[in-house]
Protein backbone atom coordinates (compact mmCIF):
# COMPACT_ATOMS: atom_id res chain seq x y z
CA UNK A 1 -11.48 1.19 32.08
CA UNK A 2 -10.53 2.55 28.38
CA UNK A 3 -10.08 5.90 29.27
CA UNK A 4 -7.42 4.64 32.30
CA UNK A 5 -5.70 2.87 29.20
CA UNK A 6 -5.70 5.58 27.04
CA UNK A 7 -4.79 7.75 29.48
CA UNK A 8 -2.05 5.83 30.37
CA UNK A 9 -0.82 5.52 26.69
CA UNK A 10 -1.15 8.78 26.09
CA UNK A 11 1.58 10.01 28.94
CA UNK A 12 3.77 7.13 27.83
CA UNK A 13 3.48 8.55 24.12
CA UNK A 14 3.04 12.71 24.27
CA UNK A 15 2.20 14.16 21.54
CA UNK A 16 2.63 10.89 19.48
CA UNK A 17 -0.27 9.87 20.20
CA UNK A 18 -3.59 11.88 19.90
CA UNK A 19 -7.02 10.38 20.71
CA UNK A 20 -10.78 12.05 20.35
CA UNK A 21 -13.97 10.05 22.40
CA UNK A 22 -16.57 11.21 21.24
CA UNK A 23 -19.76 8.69 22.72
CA UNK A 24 -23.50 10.16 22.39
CA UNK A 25 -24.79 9.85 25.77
CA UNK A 26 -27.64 7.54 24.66
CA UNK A 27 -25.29 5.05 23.61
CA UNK A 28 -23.95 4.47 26.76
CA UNK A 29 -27.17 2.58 27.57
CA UNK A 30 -26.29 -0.61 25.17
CA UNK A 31 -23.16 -3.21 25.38
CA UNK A 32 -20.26 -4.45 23.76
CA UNK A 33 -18.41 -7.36 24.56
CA UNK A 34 -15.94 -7.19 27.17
CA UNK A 35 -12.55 -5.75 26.16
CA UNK A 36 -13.66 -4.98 22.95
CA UNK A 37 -12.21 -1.21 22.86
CA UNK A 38 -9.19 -2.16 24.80
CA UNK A 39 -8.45 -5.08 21.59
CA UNK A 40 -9.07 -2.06 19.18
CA UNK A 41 -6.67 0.48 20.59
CA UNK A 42 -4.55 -1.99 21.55
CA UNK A 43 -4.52 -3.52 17.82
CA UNK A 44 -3.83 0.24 16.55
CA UNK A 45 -0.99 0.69 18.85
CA UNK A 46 0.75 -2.62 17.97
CA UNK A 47 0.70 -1.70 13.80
CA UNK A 48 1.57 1.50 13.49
CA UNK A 49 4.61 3.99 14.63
CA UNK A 50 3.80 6.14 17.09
CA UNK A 51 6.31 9.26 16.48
CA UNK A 52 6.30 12.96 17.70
CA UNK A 53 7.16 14.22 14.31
CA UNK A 54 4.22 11.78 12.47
CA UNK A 55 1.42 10.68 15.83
CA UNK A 56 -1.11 8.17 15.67
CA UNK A 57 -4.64 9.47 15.15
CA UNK A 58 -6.97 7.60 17.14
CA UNK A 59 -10.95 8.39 17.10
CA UNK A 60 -13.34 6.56 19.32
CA UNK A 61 -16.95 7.69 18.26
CA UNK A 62 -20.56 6.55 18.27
CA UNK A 63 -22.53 6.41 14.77
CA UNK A 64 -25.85 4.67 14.47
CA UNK A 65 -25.89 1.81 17.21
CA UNK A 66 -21.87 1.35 16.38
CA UNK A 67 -18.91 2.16 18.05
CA UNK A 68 -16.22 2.84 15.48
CA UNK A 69 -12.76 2.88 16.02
CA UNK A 70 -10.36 4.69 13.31
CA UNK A 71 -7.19 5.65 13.39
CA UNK A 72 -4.19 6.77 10.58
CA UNK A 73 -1.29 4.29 9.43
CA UNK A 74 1.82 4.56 10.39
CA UNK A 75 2.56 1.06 9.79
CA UNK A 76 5.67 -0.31 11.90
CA UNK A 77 8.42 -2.12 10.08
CA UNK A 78 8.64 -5.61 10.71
CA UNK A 79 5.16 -6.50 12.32
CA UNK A 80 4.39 -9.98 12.16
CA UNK A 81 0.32 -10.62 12.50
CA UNK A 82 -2.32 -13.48 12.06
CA UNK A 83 -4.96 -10.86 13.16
CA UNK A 84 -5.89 -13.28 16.00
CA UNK A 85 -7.40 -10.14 18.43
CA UNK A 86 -9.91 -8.99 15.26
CA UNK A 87 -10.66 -12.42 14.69
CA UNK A 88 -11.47 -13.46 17.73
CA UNK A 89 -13.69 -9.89 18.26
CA UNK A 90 -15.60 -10.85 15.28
CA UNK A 91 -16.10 -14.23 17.14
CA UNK A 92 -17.05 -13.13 20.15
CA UNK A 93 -19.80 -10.77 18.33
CA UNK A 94 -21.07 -14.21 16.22
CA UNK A 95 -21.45 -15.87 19.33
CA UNK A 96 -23.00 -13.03 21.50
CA UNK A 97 -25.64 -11.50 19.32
CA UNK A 98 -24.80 -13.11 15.52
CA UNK A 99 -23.49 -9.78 14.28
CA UNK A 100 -20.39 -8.85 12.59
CA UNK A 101 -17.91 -6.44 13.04
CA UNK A 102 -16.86 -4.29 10.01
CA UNK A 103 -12.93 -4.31 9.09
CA UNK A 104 -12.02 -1.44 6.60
CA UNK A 105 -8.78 -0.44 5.44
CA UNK A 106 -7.42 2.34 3.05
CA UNK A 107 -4.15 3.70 1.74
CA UNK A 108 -4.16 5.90 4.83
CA UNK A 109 -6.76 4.80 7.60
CA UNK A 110 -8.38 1.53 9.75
CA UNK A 111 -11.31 1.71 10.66
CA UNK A 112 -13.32 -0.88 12.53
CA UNK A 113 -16.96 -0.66 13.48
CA UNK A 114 -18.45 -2.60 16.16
CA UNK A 115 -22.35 -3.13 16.54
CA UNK A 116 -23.92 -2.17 20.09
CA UNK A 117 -25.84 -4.57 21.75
């Protein structure tokens, strides 16, 4: 299912918007909550501008029993959140297997890391 979504984001945005998946095989054994990826990418596209001329950067890989999602900001103008989608993520994970989610944010990247199950 998220590589139908990206896919489809990706014709609807060209070249402003770039995305690497890069899963180790092995990983693909474990779980994450349903819809998890699809909140992440989704969250990423909703924040930031996605512009030929300045894309949005959006990396997908495994690292140690995580999936982390990353991507550069291009914050939109205007963009009114309560961070209701990463909240309720970080619920779902509480409830599921009482693990967190990691939230990280610099000048110039997100970056969100979600535990396998």
């Amino acid at each position: 299912m998220l590589i139908q979504e990206v896919a489809m984001y990706k014709t609807k945005y060209n070249d402003g918007f770039n995305v690497e998946i890069n899963i180790d095989d092995d990983m693909l054994n474990f779980d994450i909550p349903t819809l998890a990826l699809q909140v992440l990418v989704e969250n990423s596209l909703k924040h930031n501008s996605i512009l030929t001329d300045k894309p949005l950067h959006l990396k997908i890989y495994s690292q140690q029993r995580t999936i982390i999602v990353s991507n550069n900001i291009t914050k939109k103008k205007n963009v009114i959140s309560d961070t209701t989608g990463l909240k309720n993520l970080e619920i779902r994970y509480k409830i599921l297997s009482n693990k967190s989610i990691v939230i990280e944010q610099t000048d110039t990247d997100f970056k969100v890391t979600i535990p396998l199950l």
